[in-house]
Protein backbone atom coordinates (compact mmCIF):
# COMPACT_ATOMS: atom_id res chain seq x y z
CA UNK A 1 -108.23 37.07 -192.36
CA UNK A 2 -111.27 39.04 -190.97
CA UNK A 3 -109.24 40.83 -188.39
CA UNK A 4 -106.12 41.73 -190.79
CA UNK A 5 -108.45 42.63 -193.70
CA UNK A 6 -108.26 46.58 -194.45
CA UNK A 7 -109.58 46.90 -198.06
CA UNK A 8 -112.46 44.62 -199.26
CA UNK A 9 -112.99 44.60 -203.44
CA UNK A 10 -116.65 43.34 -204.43
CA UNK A 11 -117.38 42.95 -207.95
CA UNK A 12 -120.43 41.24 -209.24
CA UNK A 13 -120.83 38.24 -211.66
CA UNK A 14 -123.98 38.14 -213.89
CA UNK A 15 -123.07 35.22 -216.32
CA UNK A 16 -119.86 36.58 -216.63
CA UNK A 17 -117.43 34.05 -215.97
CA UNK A 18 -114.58 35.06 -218.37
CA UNK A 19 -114.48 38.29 -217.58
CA UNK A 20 -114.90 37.65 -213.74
CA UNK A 21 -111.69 35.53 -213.91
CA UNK A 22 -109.91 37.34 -215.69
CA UNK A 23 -110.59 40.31 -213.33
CA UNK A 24 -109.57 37.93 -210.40
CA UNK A 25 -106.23 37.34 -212.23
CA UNK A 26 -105.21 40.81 -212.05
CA UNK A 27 -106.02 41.10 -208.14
CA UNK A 28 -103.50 40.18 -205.66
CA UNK A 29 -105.92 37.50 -204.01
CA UNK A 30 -102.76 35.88 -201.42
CA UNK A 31 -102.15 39.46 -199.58
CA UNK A 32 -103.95 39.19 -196.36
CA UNK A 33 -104.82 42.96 -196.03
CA UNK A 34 -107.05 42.44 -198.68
CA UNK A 35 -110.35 40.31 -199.35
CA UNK A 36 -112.31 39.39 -202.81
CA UNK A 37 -116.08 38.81 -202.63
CA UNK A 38 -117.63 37.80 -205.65
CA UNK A 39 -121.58 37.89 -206.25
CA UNK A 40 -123.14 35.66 -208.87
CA UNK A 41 -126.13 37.37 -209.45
CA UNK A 42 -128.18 34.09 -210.37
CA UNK A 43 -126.06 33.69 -213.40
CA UNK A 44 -128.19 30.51 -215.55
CA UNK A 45 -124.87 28.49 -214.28
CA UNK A 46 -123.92 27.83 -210.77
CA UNK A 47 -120.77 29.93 -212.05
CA UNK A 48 -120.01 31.11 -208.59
CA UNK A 49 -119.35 27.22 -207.61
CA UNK A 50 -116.79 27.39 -210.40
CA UNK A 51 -115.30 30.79 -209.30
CA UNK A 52 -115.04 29.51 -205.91
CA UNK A 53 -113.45 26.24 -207.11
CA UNK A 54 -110.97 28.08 -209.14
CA UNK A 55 -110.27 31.14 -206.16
CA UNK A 56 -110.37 29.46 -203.44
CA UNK A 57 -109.10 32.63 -201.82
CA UNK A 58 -112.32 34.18 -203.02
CA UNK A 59 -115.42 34.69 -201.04
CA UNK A 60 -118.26 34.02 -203.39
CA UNK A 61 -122.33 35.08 -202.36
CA UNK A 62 -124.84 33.08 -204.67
CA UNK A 63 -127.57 35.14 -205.17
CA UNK A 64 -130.70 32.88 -206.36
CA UNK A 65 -132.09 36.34 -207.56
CA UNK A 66 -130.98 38.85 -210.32
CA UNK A 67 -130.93 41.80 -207.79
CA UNK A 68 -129.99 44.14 -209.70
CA UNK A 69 -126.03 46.49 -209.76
CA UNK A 70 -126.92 48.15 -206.79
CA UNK A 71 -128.42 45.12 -205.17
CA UNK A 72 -125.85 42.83 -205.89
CA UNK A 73 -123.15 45.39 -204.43
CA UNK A 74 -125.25 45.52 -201.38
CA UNK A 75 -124.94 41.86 -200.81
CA UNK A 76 -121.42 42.19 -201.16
CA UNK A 77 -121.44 45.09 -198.65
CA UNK A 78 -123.24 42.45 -196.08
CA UNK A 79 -120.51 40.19 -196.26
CA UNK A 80 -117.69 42.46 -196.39
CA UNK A 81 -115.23 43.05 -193.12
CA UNK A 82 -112.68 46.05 -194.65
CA UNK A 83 -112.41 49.03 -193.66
CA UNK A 84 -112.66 50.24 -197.19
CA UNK A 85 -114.57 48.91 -200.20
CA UNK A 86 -113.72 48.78 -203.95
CA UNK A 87 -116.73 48.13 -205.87
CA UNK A 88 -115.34 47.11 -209.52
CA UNK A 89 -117.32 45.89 -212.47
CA UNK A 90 -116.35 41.95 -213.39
CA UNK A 91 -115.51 43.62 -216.52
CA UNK A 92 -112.76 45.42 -215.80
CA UNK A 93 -108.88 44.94 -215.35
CA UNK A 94 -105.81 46.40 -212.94
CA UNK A 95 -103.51 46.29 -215.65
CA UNK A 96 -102.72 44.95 -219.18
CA UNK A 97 -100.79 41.82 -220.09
CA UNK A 98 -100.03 38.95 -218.53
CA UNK A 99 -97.42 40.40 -215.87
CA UNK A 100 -98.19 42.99 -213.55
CA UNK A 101 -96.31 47.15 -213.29
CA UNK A 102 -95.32 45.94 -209.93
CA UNK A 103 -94.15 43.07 -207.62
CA UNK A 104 -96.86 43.89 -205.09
CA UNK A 105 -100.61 44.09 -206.44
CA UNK A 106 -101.58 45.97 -203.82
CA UNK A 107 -99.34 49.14 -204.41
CA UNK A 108 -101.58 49.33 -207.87
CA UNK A 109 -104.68 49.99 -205.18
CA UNK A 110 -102.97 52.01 -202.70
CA UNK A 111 -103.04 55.35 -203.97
CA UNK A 112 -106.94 55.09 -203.17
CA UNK A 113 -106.71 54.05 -199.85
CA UNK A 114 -104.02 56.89 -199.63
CA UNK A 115 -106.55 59.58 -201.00
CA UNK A 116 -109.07 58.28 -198.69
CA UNK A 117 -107.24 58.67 -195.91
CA UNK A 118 -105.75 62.20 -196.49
CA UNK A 119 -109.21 63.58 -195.24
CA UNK A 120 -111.99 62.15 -193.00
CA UNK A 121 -114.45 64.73 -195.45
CA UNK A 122 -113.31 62.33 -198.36
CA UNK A 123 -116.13 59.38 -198.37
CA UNK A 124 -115.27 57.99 -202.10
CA UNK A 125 -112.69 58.20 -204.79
CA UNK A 126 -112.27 56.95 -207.94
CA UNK A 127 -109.42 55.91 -210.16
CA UNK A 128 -108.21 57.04 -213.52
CA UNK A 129 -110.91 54.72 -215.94
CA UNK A 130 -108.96 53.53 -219.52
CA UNK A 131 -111.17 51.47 -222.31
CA UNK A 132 -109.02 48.29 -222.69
CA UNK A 133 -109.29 48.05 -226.30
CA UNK A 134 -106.95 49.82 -228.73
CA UNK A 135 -104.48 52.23 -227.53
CA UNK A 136 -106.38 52.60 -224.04
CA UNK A 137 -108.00 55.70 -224.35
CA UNK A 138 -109.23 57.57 -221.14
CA UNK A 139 -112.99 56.96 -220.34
CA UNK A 140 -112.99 59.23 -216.84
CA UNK A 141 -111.18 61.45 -215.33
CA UNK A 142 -113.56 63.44 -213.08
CA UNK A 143 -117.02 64.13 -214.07
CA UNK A 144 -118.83 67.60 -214.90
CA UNK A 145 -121.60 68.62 -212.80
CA UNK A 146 -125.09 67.40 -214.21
CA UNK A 147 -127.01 70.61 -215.64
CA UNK A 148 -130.22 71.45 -213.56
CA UNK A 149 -132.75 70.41 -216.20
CA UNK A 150 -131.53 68.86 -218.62
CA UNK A 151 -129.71 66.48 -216.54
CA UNK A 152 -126.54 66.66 -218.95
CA UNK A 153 -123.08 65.98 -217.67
CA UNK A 154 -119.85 65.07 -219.23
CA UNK A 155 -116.88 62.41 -218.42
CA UNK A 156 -113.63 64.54 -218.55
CA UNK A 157 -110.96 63.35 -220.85
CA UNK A 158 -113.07 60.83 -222.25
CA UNK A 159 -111.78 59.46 -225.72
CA UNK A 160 -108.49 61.09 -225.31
CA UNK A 161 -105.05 59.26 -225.41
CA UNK A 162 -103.27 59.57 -222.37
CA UNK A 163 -100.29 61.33 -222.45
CA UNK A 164 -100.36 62.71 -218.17
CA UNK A 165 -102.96 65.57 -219.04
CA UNK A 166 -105.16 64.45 -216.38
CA UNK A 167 -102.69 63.24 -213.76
CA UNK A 168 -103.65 65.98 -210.99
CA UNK A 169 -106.51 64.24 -208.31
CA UNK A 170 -108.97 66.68 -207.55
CA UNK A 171 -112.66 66.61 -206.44
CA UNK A 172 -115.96 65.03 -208.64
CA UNK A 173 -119.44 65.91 -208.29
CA UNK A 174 -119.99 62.38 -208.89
CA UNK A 175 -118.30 58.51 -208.98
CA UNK A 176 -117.68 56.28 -212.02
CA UNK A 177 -119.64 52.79 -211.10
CA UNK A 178 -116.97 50.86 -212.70
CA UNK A 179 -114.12 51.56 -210.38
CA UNK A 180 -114.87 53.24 -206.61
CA UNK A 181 -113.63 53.14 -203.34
CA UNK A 182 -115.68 53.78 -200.24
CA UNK A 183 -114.98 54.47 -196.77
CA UNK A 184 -117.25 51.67 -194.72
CA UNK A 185 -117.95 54.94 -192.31
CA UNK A 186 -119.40 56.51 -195.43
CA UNK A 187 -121.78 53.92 -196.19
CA UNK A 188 -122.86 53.69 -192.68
CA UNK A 189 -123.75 57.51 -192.51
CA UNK A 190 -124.95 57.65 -196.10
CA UNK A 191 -126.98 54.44 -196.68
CA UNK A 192 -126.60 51.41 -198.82
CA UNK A 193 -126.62 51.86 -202.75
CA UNK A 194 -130.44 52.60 -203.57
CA UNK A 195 -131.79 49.40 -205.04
CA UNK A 196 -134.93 50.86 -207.28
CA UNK A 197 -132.90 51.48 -210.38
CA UNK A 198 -131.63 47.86 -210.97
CA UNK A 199 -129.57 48.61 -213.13
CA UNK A 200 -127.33 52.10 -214.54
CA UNK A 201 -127.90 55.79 -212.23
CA UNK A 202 -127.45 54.20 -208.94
CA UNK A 203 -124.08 55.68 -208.68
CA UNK A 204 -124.93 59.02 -209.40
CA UNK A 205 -127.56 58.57 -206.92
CA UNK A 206 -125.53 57.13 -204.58
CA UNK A 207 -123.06 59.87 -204.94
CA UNK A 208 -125.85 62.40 -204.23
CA UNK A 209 -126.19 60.26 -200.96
CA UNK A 210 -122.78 60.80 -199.72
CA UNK A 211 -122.36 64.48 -200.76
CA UNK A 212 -125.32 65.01 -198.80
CA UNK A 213 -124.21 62.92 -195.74
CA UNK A 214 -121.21 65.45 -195.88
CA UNK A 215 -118.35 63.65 -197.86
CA UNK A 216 -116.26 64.65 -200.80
CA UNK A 217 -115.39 62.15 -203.49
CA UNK A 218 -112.47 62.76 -205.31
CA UNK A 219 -110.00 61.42 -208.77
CA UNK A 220 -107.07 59.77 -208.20
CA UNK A 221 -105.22 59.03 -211.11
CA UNK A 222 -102.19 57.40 -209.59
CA UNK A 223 -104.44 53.89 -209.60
CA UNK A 224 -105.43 53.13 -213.36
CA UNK A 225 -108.41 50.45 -214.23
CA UNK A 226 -108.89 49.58 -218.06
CA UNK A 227 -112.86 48.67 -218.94
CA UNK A 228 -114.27 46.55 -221.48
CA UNK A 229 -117.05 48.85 -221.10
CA UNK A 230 -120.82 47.23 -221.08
CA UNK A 231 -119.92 43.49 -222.20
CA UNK A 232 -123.07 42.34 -220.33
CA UNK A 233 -125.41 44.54 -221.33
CA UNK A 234 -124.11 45.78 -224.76
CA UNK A 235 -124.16 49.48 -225.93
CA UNK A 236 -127.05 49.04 -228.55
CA UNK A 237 -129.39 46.60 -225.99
CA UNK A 238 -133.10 47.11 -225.58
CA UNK A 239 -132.31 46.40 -221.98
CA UNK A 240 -129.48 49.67 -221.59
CA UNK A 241 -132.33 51.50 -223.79
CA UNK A 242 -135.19 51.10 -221.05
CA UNK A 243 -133.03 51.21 -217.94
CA UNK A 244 -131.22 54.77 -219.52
CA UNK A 245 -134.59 56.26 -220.20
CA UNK A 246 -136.52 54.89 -216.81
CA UNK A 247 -133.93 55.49 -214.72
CA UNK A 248 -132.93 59.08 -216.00
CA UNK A 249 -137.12 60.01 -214.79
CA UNK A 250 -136.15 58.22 -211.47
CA UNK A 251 -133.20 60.26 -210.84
CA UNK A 252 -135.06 63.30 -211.17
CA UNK A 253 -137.77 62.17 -209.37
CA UNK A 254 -135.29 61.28 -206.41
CA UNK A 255 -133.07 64.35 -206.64
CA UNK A 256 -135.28 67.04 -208.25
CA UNK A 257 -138.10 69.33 -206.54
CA UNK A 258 -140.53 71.75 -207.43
CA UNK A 259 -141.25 73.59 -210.93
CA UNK A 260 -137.15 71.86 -211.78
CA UNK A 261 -138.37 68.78 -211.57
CA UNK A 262 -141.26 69.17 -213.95
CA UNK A 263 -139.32 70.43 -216.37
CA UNK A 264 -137.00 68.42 -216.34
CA UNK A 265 -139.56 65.34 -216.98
CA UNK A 266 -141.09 67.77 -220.02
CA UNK A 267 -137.48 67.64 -221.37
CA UNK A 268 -136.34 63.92 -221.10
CA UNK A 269 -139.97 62.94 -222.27
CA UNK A 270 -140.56 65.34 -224.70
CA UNK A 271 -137.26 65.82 -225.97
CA UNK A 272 -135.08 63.50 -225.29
CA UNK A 273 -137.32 60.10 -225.14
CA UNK A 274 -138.84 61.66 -228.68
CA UNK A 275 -135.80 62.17 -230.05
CA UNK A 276 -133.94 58.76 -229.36
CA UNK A 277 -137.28 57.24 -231.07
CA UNK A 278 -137.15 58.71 -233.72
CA UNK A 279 -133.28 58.12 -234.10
CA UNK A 280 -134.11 54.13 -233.01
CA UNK A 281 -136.51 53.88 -235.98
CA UNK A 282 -134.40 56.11 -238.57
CA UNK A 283 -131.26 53.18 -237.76
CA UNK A 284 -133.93 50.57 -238.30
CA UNK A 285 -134.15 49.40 -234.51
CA UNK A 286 -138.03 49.87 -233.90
CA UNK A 287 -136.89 47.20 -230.57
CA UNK A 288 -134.69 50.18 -229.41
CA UNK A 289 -137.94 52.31 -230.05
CA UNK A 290 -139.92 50.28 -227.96
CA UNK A 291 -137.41 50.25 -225.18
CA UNK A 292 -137.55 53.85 -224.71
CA UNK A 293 -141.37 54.16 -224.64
CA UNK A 294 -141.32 51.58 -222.31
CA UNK A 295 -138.71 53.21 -219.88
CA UNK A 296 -140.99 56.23 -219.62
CA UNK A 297 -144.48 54.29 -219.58
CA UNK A 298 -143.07 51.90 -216.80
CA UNK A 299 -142.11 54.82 -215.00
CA UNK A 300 -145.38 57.21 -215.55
CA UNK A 301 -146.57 53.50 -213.86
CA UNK A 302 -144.63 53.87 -210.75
C-alpha cells in the first residue's frame, strides 16, 4: 500500500467516536491510492482499538497524551507515506446521505490533488466548507486578509445558501483547519504545524509558515466538505473561550513586530478581552468571564 499510496487523509479522534466513524463512512477506505490514519488523542476509551477493529483498512496512532490539534496532526504526519495530505476534522463529512454523488470516492477528493498539482508555487488548498445542518449553508469560501492590528478577518460566503456564487477557485491568505490539503514538499520546506497553541490559530499560523516558505494556498470549490462545526469543543465552552483569547496574543506574538505588535496586544486586551467580559457576565456566564481573563493572564505568564 505504502508504495501505491498518493494522497494520505489524517483526521484526529478526541473522544469522538461517532463522528470519527461516520467520517470514515464517507471515505473511500478500499482504493489503494489512498490511506486513512486516525489519531486518538488519549480519548478516556481505548476508542482507537474500536476504530481499528471496525476499519481495518485504517491506520490508527494511540496517542497516550492529549497533544493538542496541531500535535495530533503532527503524529499523523509521522506516520503518513502520501505524497499529499488531507488533514480533516473527525467532525466533518464528504457528502450527505447514505449514498455517495459518485461511484468512485476518490473523484469527490480529486479536484484538490488537481489544484495542487497545477502549480509547484501552490503548497495548500482548501475545499468549499458547508455546515451540515439545515439547508447546508456555506461556512468558507476563501478567507479575507487579517487586518494589521486588530487581527480581524472574515470567512467569505459564510452563512449564505449556495446557489454557485462562489464556484471560481482562486487564492487565500489563509487555510480553513477543517478541510486542507498539503503538498508533503510543503511541509518539509515549511515545518510541521506549530504545536504551542494546542488547540484553534495553528492554521493560520501554519499558513503564515507556508506563505513564507514561498507557497500559495488556494479555494477549490469543485471538492465540497459539510461540518458539524465544534462538536468537541462546543461554541459557548470555557475551553474555546481561553484557547480564542490566549491564542489570538500568541499569534501576534509569533507573527507581529515592533510598535504593531504592541498595539495590537493594547487592542485584544483592552478591547476585545474587556469587551467579551463584560458580554460573558451580561449573558450570565461569569465561567466564560473567567476563561477570557485566564487566556490573557496565562499568556502575560508565558
Amino acid at each position: 500500500m505504502h508504495e501505491t499510496c498518493r494522497l494520505s487523509v489524517i483526521t484526529i479522534n478526541y473522544n469522538g467516536l461517532k463522528d470519527t466513524c461516520e467520517l470514515l463512512d464517507t471515505l473511500p477506505l478500499n482504493d489503494e491510492s489512498l490511506e486513512v490514519i486516525v489519531v486518538d488523542n488519549a480519548s478516556r476509551q481505548d476508542e482507537a482499538t474500536l476504530i481499528g477493529q471496525r476499519y481495518p483498512q485504517v491506520t490508527v496512532v494511540r496517542s497516550q497524551a492529549n497533544v493538542g490539534f496541531a500535535g495530533g496532526n503532527n503524529l499523523g504526519i509521522r506516520a503518513a507515506h502520501g505524497q499529499y495530505l488531507l488533514f480533516i476534522n473527525n467532525d466533518t463529512l464528504l457528502y450527505i446521505g447514505e449514498q455517495p454523488p459518485v461511484a468512485d470516492g476518490m473523484q469527490l477528493l480529486q479536484p484538490l490533488i488537481d489544484r495542487l498539482e497545477s502549480s509547484e508555487q501552490i503548497g495548500m488548498v482548501c475545499p468549499k466548507i458547508r455546515f451540515s445542518w439545515g439547508s447546508q449553508p456555506i461556512q468558507f469560501a476563501g478567507y479575507t486578509r487579517l487586518s494589521r492590528v486588530t487581527l480581524r478577518n472574515r470567512a467569505i460566503g459564510c452563512g449564505e445558501a449556495d446557489s454557485g456564487q462562489h464556484d471560481t477557485p482562486h487564492p487565500t491568505p489563509y487555510a480553513h483547519g477543517a478541510a486542507m490539503m498539503v503538498r508533503r514538499d510543503a511541509v518539509t520546506k515549511a515545518g510541521l504545524m506549530p504545536e504551542c497553541y494546542f488547540l484553534y490559530y495553528e492554521e493560520l499560523d501554519w499558513s503564515l509558515m507556508l506563505r513564507r516558505a514561498g507557497y500559495d494556498i488556494w479555494y477549490e470549490p469543485a471538492t465540497t466538505v459539510y461540518h458539524k462545526e465544534s462538536q468537541s469543543t462546543g461554541q459557548q465552552s470555557a475551553l474555546r473561550t481561553y484557547y480564542i483569547t490566549r491564542n489570538r496574543l500568541l499569534f501576534a506574538q509569533r507573527n507581529s513586530t515592533g510598535l504593531e505588535r504592541w498595539l495590537t496586544y493594547g487592542y485584544l486586551v483592552m478591547v476585545v478581552a474587556a469587551r467579551d467580559c463584560m458580554k460573558h457576565l451580561i449573558q450570565g456566564r461569569p465561567d466564560l468571564a473567567k476563561a477570557t481573563l485566564r487566556g490573557v493572564r496565562h499568556f502575560i505568564k508565558r
